[in-house]
C-alpha atoms as a PDB file:
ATOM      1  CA  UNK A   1      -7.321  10.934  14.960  1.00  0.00           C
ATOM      2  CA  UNK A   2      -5.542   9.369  12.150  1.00  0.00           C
ATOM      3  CA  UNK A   3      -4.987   6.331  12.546  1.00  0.00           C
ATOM      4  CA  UNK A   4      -1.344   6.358  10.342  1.00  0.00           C
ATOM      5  CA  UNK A   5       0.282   8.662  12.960  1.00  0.00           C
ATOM      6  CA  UNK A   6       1.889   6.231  15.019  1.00  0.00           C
ATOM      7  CA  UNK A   7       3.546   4.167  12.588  1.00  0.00           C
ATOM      8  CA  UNK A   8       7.004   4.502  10.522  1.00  0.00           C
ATOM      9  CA  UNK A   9       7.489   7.553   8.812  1.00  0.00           C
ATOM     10  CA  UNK A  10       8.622   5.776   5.761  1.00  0.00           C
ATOM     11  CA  UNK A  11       5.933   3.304   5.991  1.00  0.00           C
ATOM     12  CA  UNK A  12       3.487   5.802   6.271  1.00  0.00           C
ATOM     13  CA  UNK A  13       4.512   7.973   3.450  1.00  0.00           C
ATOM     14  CA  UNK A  14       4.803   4.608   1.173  1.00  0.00           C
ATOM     15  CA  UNK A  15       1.181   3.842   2.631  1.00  0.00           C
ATOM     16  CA  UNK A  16      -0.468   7.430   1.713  1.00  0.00           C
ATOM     17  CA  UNK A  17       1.854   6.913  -1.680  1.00  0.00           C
ATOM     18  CA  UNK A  18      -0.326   3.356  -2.451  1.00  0.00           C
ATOM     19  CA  UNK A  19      -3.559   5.361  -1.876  1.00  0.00           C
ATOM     20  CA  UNK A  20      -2.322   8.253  -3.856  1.00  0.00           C
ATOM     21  CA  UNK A  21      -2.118   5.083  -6.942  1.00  0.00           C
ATOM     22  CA  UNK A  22      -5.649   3.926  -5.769  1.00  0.00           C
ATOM     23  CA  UNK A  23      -7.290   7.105  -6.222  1.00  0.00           C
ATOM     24  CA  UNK A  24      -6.136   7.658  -9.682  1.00  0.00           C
ATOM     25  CA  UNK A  25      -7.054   4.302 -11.286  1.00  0.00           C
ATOM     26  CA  UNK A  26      -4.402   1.769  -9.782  1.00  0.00           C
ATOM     27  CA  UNK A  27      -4.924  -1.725  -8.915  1.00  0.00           C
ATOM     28  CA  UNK A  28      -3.525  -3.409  -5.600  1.00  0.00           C
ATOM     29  CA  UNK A  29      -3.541  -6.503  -7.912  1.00  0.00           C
ATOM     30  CA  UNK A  30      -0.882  -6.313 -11.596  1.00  0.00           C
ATOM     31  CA  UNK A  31       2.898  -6.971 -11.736  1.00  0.00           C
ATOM     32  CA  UNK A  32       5.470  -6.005  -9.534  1.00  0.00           C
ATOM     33  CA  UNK A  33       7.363  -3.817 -12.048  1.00  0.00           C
ATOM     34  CA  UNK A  34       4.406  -0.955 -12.889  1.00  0.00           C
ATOM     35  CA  UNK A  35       4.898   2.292 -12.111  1.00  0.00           C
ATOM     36  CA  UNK A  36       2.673   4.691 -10.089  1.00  0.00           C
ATOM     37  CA  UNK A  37       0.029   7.136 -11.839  1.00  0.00           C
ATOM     38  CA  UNK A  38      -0.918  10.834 -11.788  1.00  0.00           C
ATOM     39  CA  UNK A  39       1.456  12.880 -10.145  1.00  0.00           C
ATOM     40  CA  UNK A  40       3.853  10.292  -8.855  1.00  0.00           C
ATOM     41  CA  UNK A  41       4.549   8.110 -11.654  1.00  0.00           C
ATOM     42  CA  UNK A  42       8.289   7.028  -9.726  1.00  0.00           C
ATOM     43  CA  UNK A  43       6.056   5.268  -7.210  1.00  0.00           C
ATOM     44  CA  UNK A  44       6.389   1.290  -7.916  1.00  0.00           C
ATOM     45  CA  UNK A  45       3.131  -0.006  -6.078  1.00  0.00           C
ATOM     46  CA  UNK A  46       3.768  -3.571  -7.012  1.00  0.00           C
ATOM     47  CA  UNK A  47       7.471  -3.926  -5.209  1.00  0.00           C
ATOM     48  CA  UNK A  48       6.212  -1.770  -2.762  1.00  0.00           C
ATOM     49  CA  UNK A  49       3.282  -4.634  -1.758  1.00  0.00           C
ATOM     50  CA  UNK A  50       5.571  -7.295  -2.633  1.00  0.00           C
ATOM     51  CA  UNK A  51       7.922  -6.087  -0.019  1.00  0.00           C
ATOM     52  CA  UNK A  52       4.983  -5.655   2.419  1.00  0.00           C
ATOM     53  CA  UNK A  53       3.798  -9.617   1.948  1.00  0.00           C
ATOM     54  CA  UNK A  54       7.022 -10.449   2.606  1.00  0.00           C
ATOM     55  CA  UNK A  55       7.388  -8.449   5.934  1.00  0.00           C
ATOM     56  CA  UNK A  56       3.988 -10.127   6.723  1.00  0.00           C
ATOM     57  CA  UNK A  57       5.136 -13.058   6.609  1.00  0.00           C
ATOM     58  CA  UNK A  58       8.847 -12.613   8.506  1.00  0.00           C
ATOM     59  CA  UNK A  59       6.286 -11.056  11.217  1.00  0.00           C
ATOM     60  CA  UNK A  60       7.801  -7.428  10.680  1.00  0.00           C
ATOM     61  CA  UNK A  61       4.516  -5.864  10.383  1.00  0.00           C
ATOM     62  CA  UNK A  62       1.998  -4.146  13.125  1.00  0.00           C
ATOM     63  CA  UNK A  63      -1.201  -5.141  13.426  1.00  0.00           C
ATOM     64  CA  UNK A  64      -2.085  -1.674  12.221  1.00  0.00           C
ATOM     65  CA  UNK A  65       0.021  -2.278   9.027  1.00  0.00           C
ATOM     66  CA  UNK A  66      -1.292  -5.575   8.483  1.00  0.00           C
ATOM     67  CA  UNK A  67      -5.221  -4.134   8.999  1.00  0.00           C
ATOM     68  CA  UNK A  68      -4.263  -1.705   6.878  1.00  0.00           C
ATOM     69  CA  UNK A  69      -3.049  -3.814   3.894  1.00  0.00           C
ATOM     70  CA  UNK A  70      -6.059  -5.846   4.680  1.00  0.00           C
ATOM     71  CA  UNK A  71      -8.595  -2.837   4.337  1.00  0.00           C
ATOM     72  CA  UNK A  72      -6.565  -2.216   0.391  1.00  0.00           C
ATOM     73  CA  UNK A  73      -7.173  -5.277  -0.580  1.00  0.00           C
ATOM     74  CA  UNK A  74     -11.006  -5.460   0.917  1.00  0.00           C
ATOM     75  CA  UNK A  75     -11.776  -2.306  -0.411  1.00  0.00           C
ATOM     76  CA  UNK A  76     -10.546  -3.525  -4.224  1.00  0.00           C
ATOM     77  CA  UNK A  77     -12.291  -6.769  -4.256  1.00  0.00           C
ATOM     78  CA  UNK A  78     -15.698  -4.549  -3.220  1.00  0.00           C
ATOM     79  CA  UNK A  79     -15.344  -2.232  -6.173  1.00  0.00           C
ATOM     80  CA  UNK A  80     -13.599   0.398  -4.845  1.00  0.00           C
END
């Protein structure tokens, strides 16, 4: 089952949005004002994880959302 399902819609889509930048060359790492790549360039990956470090933090995220964000960042540092 997949495991976004359960969470906020708008999360989610934001989520599959960040993996969408992944896939075609983006970093979770670079400034908070670059834009997305590929086919949606409007995407703005860096505010978009800014704004998720800062719900971390506040304690707004699940512990989905946070293993999630965890699992980008792991992923990055192991080449991919």
């Amino acid at each position: 089952m997949d495991p976004l399902w359960c969470l906020d819609p708008d999360w989610n889509r934001s989520y599959r949005r960040m993996l969408g930048y992944l896939a075609a060359g983006g970093t979770v790492i670079g400034p908070v004002n670059r834009t997305g790549l590929g086919d949606d360039p409007s995407f703005r990956p860096g505010a978009w994880l800014r704004k998720q470090a800062k719900a971390r933090t506040e304690g707004k995220l699940t512990e989905q959302q946070t293993a999630l964000l965890d699992a980008l960042h792991a992923a990055e540092a192991a080449g991919g």
